[in-house]
Protein backbone atom coordinates (compact mmCIF):
# COMPACT_ATOMS: atom_id res chain seq x y z
CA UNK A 1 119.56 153.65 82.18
CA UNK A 2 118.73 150.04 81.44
CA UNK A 3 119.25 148.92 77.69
CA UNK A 4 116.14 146.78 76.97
CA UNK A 5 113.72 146.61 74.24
CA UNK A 6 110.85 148.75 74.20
CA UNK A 7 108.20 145.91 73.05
CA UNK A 8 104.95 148.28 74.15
CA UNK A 9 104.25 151.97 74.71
CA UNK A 10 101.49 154.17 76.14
CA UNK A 11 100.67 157.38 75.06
CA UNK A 12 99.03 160.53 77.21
CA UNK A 13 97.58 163.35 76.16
CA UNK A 14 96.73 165.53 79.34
CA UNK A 15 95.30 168.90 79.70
CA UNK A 16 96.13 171.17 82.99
CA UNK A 17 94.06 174.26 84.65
CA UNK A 18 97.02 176.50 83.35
CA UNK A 19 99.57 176.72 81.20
CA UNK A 20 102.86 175.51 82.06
CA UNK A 21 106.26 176.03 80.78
CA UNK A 22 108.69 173.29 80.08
CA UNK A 23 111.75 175.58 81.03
CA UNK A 24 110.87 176.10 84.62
CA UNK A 25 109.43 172.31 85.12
CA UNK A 26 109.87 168.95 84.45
CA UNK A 27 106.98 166.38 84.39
CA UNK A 28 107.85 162.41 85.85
CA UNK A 29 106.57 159.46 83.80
CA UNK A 30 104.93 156.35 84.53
CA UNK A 31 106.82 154.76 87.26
CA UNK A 32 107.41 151.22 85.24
CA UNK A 33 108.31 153.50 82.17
CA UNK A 34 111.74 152.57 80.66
CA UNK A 35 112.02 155.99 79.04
CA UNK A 36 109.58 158.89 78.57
CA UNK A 37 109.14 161.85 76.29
CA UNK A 38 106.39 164.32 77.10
CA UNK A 39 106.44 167.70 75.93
CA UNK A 40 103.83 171.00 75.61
CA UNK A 41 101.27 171.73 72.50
CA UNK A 42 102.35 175.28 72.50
CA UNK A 43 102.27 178.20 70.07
CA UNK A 44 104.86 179.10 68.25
CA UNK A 45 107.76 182.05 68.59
CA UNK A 46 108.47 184.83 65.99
CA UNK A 47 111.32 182.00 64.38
CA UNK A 48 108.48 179.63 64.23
CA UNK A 49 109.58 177.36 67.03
CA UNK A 50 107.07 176.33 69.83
CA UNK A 51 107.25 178.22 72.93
CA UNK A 52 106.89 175.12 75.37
CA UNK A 53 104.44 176.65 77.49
CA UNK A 54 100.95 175.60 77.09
CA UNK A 55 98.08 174.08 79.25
CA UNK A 56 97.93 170.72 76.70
CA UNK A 57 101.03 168.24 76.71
CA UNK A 58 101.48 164.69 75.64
CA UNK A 59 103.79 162.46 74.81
CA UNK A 60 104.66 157.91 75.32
CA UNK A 61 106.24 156.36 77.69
CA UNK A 62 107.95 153.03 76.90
CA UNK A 63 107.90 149.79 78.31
CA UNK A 64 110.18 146.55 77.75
CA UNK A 65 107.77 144.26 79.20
CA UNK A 66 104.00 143.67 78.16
CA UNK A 67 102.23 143.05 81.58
CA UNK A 68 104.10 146.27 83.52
CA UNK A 69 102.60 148.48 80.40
CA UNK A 70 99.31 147.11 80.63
CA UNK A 71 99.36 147.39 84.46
CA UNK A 72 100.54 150.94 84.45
CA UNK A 73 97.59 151.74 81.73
CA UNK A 74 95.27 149.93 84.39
CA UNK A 75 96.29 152.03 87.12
CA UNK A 76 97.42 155.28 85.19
CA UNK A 77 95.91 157.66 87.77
CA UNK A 78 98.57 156.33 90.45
CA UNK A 79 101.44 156.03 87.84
CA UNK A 80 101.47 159.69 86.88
CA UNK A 81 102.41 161.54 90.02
CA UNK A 82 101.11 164.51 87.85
CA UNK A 83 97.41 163.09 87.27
CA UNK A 84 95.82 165.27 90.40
CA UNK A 85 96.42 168.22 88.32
CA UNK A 86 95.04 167.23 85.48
CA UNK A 87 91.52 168.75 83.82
CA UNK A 88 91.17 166.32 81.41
CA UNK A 89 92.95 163.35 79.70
CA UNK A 90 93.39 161.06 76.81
CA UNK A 91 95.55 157.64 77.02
CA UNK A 92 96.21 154.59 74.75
CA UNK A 93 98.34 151.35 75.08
CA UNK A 94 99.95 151.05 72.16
CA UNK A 95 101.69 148.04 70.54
CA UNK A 96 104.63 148.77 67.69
CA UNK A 97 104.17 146.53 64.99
CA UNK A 98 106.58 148.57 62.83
CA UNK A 99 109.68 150.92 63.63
CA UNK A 100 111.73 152.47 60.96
CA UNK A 101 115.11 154.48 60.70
CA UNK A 102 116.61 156.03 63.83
CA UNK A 103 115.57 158.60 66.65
CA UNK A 104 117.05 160.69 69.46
CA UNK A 105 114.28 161.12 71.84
CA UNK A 106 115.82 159.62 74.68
CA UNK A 107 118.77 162.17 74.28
CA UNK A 108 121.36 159.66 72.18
CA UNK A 109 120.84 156.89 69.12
CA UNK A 110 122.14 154.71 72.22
CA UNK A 111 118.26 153.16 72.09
CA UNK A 112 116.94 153.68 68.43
CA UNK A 113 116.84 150.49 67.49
CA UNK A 114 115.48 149.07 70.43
CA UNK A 115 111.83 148.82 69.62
CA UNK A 116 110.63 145.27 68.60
CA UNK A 117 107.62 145.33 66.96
CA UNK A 118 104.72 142.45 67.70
CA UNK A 119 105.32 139.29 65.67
CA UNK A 120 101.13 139.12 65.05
CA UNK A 121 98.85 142.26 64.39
CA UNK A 122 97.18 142.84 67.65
CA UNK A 123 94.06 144.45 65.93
CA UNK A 124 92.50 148.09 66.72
CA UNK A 125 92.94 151.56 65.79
CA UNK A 126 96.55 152.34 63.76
CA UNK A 127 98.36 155.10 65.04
CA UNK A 128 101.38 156.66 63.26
CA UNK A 129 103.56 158.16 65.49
CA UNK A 130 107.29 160.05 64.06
CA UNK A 131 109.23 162.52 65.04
CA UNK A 132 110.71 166.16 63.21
CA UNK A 133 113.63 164.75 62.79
CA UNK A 134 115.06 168.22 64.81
CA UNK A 135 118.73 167.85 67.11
CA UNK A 136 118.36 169.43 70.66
CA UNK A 137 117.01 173.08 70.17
CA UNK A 138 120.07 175.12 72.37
CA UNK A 139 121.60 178.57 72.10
CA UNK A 140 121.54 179.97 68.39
CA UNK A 141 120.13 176.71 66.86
CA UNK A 142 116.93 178.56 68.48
CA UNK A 143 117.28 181.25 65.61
CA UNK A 144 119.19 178.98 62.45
CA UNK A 145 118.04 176.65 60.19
CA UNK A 146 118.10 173.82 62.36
CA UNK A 147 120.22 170.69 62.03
CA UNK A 148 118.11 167.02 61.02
CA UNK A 149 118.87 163.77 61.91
CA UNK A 150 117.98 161.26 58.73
């Protein structure tokens, strides 16, 4: 994986025919994405958990340079190799003018300071977008308090 900043983003929020379960597939990104992280809207399990099966996922993919996101949110149909299956869909181009602490969504800290926020206030809607602060949900961690990342 390529270390660059992540200067732009663009967010999905997709709804399928069915539900489908993030242990038994995985969904592809954008093509021009950098990194993405996608995951279900799903209910949650007796240890209050989400199951990861669900008919509504979303999630951002992240882009180091401004004119491949805005040309991937031009032509997101094509981008998402998943979009033929989709009943009906949300998507924004977002532009960080802020980031804050650390995160782990691309499965290390390797990236988590790589955003770089816009030098100017591009104007719009303000979306706040964090994360639970959870480590990788695996084995027993599935039924203990979990571990946080601060």
């Amino acid at each position: 994986m390529e270390n660059r900043p992540f200067t732009y983003m663009t967010f999905h929020r997709v709804r399928f025919s069915s539900p489908i379960s993030a242990h038994e597939t995985t969904i592809s990104g954008p093509k021009r994405a950098l990194e993405w992280v996608f995951g279900t809207d799903s209910t949650l399990t007796d240890y209050g958990l989400r199951t990861r099966v669900s008919d509504v996922w979303g999630g951002a993919a992240f882009y180091g340079d401004p004119s491949e996101t805005r040309e991937a949110f031009t032509n997101v149909l094509t981008e998402l190799s998943f979009a033929h299956e989709v009943v009906d869909a949300w998507h924004a181009l977002i532009c960080p003018i802020s980031h804050k602490g650390e995160t782990n969504w691309f499965g290390s800290l390797d990236h988590a300071s790589n955003f770089v926020p816009s030098k100017s206030d591009p104007g719009g809607p303000l979306l706040v977008l964090t994360s639970a602060g959870y480590d990788a949900l695996t084995g027993d961690a599935l039924k203990a308090d979990l571990p946080r990342r601060y």
